[in-house]
Protein backbone atom coordinates (compact mmCIF):
# COMPACT_ATOMS: atom_id res chain seq x y z
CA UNK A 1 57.60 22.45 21.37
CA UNK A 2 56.24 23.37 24.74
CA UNK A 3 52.94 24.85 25.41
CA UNK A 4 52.27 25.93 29.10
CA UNK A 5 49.12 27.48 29.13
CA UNK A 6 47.98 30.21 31.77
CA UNK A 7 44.46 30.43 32.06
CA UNK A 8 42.72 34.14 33.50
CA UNK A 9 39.40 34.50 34.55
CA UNK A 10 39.19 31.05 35.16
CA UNK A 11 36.20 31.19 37.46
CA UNK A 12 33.40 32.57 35.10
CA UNK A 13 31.37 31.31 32.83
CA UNK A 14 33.69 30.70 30.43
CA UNK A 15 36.66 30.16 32.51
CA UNK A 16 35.13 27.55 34.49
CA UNK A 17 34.33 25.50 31.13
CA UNK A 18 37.85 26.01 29.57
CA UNK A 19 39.41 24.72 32.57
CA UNK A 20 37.15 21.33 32.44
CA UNK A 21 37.73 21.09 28.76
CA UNK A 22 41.74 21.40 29.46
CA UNK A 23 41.87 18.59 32.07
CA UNK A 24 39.44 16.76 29.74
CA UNK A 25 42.54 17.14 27.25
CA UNK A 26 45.73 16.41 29.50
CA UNK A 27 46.77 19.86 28.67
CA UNK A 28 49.93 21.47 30.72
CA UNK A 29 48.18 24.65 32.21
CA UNK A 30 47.56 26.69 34.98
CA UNK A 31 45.11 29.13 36.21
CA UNK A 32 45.81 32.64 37.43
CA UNK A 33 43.62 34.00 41.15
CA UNK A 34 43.84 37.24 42.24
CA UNK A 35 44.21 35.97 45.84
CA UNK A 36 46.65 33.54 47.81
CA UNK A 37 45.42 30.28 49.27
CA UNK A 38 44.72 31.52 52.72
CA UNK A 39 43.05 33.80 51.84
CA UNK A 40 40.60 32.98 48.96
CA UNK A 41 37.46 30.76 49.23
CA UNK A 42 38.39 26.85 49.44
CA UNK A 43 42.25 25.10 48.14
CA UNK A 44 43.50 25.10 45.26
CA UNK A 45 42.45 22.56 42.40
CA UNK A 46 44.63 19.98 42.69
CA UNK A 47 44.85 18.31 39.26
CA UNK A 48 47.02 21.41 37.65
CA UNK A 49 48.72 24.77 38.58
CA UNK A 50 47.51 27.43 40.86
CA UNK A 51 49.65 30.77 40.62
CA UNK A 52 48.53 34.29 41.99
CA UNK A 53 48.40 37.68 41.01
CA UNK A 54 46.46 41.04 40.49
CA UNK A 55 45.82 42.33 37.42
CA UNK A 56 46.64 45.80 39.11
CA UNK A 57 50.02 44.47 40.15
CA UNK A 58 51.91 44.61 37.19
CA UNK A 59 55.40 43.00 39.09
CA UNK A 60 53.26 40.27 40.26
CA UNK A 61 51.63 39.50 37.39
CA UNK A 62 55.30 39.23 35.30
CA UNK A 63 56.31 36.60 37.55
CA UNK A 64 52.71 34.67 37.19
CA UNK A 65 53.41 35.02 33.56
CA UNK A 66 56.90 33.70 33.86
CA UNK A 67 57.14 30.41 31.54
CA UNK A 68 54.31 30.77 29.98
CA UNK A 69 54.22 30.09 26.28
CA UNK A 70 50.56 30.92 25.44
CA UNK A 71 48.09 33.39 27.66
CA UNK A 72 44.34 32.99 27.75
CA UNK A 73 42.85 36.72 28.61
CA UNK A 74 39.62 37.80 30.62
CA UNK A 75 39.53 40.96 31.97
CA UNK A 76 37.12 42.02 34.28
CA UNK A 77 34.63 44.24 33.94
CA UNK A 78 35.55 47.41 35.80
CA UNK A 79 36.25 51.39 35.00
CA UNK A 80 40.12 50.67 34.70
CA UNK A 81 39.98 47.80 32.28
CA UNK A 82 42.28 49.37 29.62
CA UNK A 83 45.02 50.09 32.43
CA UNK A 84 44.54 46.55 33.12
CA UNK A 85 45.09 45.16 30.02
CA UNK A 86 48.11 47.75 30.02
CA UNK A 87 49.72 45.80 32.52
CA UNK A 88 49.33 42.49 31.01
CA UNK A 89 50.87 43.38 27.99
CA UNK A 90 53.50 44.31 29.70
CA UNK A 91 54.09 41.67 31.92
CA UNK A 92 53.36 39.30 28.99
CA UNK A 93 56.46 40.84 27.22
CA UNK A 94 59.00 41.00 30.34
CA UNK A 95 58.11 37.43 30.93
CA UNK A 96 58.52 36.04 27.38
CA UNK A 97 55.10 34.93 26.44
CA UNK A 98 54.94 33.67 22.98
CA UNK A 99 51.17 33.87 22.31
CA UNK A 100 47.90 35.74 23.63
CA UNK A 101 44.51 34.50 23.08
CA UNK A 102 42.13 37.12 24.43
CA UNK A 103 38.25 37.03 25.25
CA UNK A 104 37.00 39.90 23.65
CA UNK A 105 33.57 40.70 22.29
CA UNK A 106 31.91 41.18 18.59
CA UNK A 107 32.35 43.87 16.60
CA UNK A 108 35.35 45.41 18.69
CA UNK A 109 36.83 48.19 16.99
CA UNK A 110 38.92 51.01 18.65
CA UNK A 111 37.04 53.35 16.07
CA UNK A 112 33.34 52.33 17.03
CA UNK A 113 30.60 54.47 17.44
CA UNK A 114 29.45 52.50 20.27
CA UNK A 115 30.99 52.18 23.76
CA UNK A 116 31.40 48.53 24.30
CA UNK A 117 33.01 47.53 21.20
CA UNK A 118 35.06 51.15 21.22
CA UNK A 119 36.46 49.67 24.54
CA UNK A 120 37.09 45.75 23.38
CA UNK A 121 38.43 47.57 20.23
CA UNK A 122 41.06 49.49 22.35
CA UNK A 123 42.15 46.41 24.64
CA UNK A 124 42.65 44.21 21.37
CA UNK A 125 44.57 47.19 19.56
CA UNK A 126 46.94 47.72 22.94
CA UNK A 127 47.88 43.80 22.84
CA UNK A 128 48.04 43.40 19.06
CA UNK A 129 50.90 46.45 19.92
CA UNK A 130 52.88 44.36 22.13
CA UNK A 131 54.25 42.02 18.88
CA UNK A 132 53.27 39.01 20.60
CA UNK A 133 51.46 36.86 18.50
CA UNK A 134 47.56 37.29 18.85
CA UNK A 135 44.25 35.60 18.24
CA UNK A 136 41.06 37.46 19.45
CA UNK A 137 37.90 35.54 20.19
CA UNK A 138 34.61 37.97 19.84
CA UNK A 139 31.40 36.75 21.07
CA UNK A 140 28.51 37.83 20.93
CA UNK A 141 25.81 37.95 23.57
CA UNK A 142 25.65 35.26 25.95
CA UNK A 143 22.43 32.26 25.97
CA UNK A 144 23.50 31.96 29.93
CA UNK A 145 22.85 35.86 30.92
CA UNK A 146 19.21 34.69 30.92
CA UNK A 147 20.48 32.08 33.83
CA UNK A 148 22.35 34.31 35.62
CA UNK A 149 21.40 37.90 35.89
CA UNK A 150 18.29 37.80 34.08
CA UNK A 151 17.00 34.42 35.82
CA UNK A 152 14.74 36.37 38.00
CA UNK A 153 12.55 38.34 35.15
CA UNK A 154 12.53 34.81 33.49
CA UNK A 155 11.26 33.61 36.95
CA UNK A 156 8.51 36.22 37.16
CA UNK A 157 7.13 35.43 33.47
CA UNK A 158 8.07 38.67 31.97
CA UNK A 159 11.79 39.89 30.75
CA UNK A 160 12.42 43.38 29.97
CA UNK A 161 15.16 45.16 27.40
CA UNK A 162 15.68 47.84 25.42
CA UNK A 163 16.13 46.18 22.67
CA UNK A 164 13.29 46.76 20.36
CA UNK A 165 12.20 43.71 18.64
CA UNK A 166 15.21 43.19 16.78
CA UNK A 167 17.05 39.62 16.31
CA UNK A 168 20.48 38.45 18.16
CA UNK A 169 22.83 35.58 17.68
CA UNK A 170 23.78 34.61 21.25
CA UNK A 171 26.12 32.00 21.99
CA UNK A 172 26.19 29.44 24.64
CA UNK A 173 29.27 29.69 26.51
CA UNK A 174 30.41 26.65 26.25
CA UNK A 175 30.92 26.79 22.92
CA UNK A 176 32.92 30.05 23.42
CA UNK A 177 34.85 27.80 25.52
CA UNK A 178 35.25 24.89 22.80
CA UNK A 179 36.56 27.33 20.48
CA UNK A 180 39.25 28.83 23.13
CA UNK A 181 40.46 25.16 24.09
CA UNK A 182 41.15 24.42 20.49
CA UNK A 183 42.69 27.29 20.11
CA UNK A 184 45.10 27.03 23.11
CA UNK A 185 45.81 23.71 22.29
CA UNK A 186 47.62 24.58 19.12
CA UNK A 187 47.90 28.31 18.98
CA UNK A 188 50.40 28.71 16.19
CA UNK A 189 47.45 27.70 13.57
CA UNK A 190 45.40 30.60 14.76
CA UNK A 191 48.48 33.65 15.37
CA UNK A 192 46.49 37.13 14.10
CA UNK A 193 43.39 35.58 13.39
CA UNK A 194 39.92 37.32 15.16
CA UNK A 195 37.16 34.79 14.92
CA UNK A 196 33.52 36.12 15.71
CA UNK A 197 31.61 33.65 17.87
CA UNK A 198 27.64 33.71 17.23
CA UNK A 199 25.21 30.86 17.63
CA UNK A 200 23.82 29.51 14.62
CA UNK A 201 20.04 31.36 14.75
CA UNK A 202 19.36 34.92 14.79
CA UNK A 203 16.10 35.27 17.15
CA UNK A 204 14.12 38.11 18.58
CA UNK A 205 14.01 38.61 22.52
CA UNK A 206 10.34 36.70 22.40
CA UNK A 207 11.93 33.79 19.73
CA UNK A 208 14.66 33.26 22.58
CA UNK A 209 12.28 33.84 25.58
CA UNK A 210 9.85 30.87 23.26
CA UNK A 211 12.22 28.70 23.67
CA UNK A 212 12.96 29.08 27.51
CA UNK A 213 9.12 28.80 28.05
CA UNK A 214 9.20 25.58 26.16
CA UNK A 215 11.49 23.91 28.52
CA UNK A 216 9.61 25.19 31.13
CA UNK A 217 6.37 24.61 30.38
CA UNK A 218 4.85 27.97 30.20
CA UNK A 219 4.98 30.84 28.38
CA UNK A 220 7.79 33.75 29.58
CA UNK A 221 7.18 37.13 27.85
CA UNK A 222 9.20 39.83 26.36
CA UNK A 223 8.47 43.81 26.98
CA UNK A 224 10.37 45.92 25.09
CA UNK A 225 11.09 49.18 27.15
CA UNK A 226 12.65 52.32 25.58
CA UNK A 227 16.26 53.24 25.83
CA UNK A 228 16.06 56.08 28.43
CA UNK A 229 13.51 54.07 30.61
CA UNK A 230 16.19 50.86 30.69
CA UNK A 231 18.88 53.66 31.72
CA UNK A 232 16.53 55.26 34.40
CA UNK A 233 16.27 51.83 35.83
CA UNK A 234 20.10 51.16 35.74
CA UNK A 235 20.75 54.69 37.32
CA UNK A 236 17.70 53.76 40.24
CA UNK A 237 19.58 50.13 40.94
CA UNK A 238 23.07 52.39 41.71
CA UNK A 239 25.09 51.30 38.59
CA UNK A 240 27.53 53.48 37.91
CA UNK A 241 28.05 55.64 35.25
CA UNK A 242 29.90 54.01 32.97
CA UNK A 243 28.46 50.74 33.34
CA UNK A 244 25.22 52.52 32.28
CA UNK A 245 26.82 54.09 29.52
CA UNK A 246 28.04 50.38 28.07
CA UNK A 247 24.50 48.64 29.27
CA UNK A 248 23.10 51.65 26.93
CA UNK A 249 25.26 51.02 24.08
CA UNK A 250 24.89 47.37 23.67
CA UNK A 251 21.13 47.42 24.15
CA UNK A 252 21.36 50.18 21.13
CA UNK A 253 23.43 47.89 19.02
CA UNK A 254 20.81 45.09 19.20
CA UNK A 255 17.97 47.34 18.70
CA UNK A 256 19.76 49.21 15.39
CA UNK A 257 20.09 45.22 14.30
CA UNK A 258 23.58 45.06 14.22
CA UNK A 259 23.84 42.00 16.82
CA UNK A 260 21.92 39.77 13.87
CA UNK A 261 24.37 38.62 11.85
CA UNK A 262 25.25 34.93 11.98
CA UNK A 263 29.20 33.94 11.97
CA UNK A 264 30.47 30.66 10.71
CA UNK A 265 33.00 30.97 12.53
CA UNK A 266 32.13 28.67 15.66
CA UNK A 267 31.06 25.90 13.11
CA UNK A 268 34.53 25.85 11.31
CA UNK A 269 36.44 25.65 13.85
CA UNK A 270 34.99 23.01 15.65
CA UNK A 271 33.24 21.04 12.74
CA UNK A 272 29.53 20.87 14.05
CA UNK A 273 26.62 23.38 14.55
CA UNK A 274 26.85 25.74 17.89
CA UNK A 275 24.57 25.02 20.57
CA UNK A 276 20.98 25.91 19.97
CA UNK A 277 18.69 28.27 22.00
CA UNK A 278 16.43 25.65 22.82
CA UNK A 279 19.41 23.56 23.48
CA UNK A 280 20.58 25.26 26.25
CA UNK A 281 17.19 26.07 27.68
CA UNK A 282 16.74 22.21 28.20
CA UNK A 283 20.26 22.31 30.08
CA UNK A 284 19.67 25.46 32.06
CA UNK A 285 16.15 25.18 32.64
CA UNK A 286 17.12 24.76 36.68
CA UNK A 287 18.42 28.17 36.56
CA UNK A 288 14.54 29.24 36.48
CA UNK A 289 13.21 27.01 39.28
């Protein structure tokens, strides 16, 4: 049975590892840009499929989707993400797609209390709609945010949330990855299954910071700052308003504890332990150089 794979958001961090880990396993796929080749930064990969489309362009985005079998998902994160994943769905039904295999995030739930899952919650209830078979993958927080936007706090010594002291499971993304490849490779095991993706340790902000400053060699600090303070500072660096609102509710969710849990979900599916925190902080440690 054939199994062309269409890959979305294949430039991020979690794109970029699937992709490696799909050559790495001969797979037939191809990746989906927003922009054509004269136009976007450097030529296309050569060792599988290029095809181009807008997630705003719903036409366009049928005929990306056309011959397709199974439909990796990462939507970006802007206002209109719902009427995004609006137009995917329906693309991904004109154009016959058997399976869809979405990034999403933990604890999504159309009926949350909280913004961000409320939001991952209504994307994963409008796909679910289309009939197409489904699996959702829900992470939790990501080990490589501290190597990316928070590199510079971890730079200066001192990283500050508003998160209270409470514990989090993050995940490295590369195990997010790990767990997509397997199941893109055979998606029929996994059709209506939602996995939650946590690392294997629930640590506090200064446990995970600890571990950073180990690989480093010095010690990198954790201030906890109160909720309105870490939306003050949002609002003063021109986010806009609903990125503050989602910024808000995550950094609630941690604080209230509910970001703690440990899934064993990661482990099952790929039969060994997730990457550690200090694991990746011996990997990454560059990032803070």
């Amino acid at each position: 049975m054939s199994n062309k794979i269409l890959v979305t958001g294949a430039s991020g961090n979690i794109g970029s590892q699937l992709v490696r880990l799909l050559v790495e396993a001969g797979a037939d796929f191809a990746v989906l840009r927003s922009k054509e080749p004269e136009t976007a930064a450097g030529a296309p990969h050569s060792g599988y499929e290029t095809r181009y489309a807008s997630f705003d362009d719903r036409a366009a985005l049928t005929q990306a989707f056309t011959g397709i079998d199974t439909l990796f998902v990462l939507l970006p994160l802007v206002e209109n993400k719902v009427q995004l994943a609006g137009n995917v769905a329906a693309a991904a039904l004109a154009a016959g797609v058997k399976h869809i295999v979405r990034s999403s995030g933990a604890g999504a739930d159309p009926k949350a209390g909280f913004a961000l899952p409320r939001l991952q919650g209504e994307i994963d209830a409008l796909l679910a709609a289309t009939g197409i078979a489904c699996t959702f993958l829900r992470p939790a927080g990501f080990m490589q945010n501290f190597a990316t936007f928070m590199a510079g706090q971890v730079k200066s010594g001192t990283v500050y949330a508003a998160q209270a002291d409470a514990a989090q499971s993050l995940i490295d993304v590369r195990d997010i990855a790990a767990v997509a490849a397997k199941v893109l490779l055979a998606p029929e095991k996994h059709a209506g299954q939602a996995y939650t993706l946590t690392g294997g340790e629930s640590l506090t902000t200064q446990q995970q910071l600890d571990s950073i400053g180990q690989a480093l060699g010095h010690p990198v600090k954790y201030q906890a700052v109160p909720f309105e303070g870490a939306v003050q500072a949002m609002q003063d660096m021109g986010m806009p308003g609903w990125v503050v609102e989602l910024m808000d509710s995550l950094n609630r969710i941690v604080a209230a504890g509910y970001a703690a849990g440990i899934s064993p979900d990661v482990e099952r599916l790929l039969g060994r332990k997730p990457i550690t925190m200090a694991q990746f902080a011996r990997d990454y440690s560059a990032a803070w150089h």
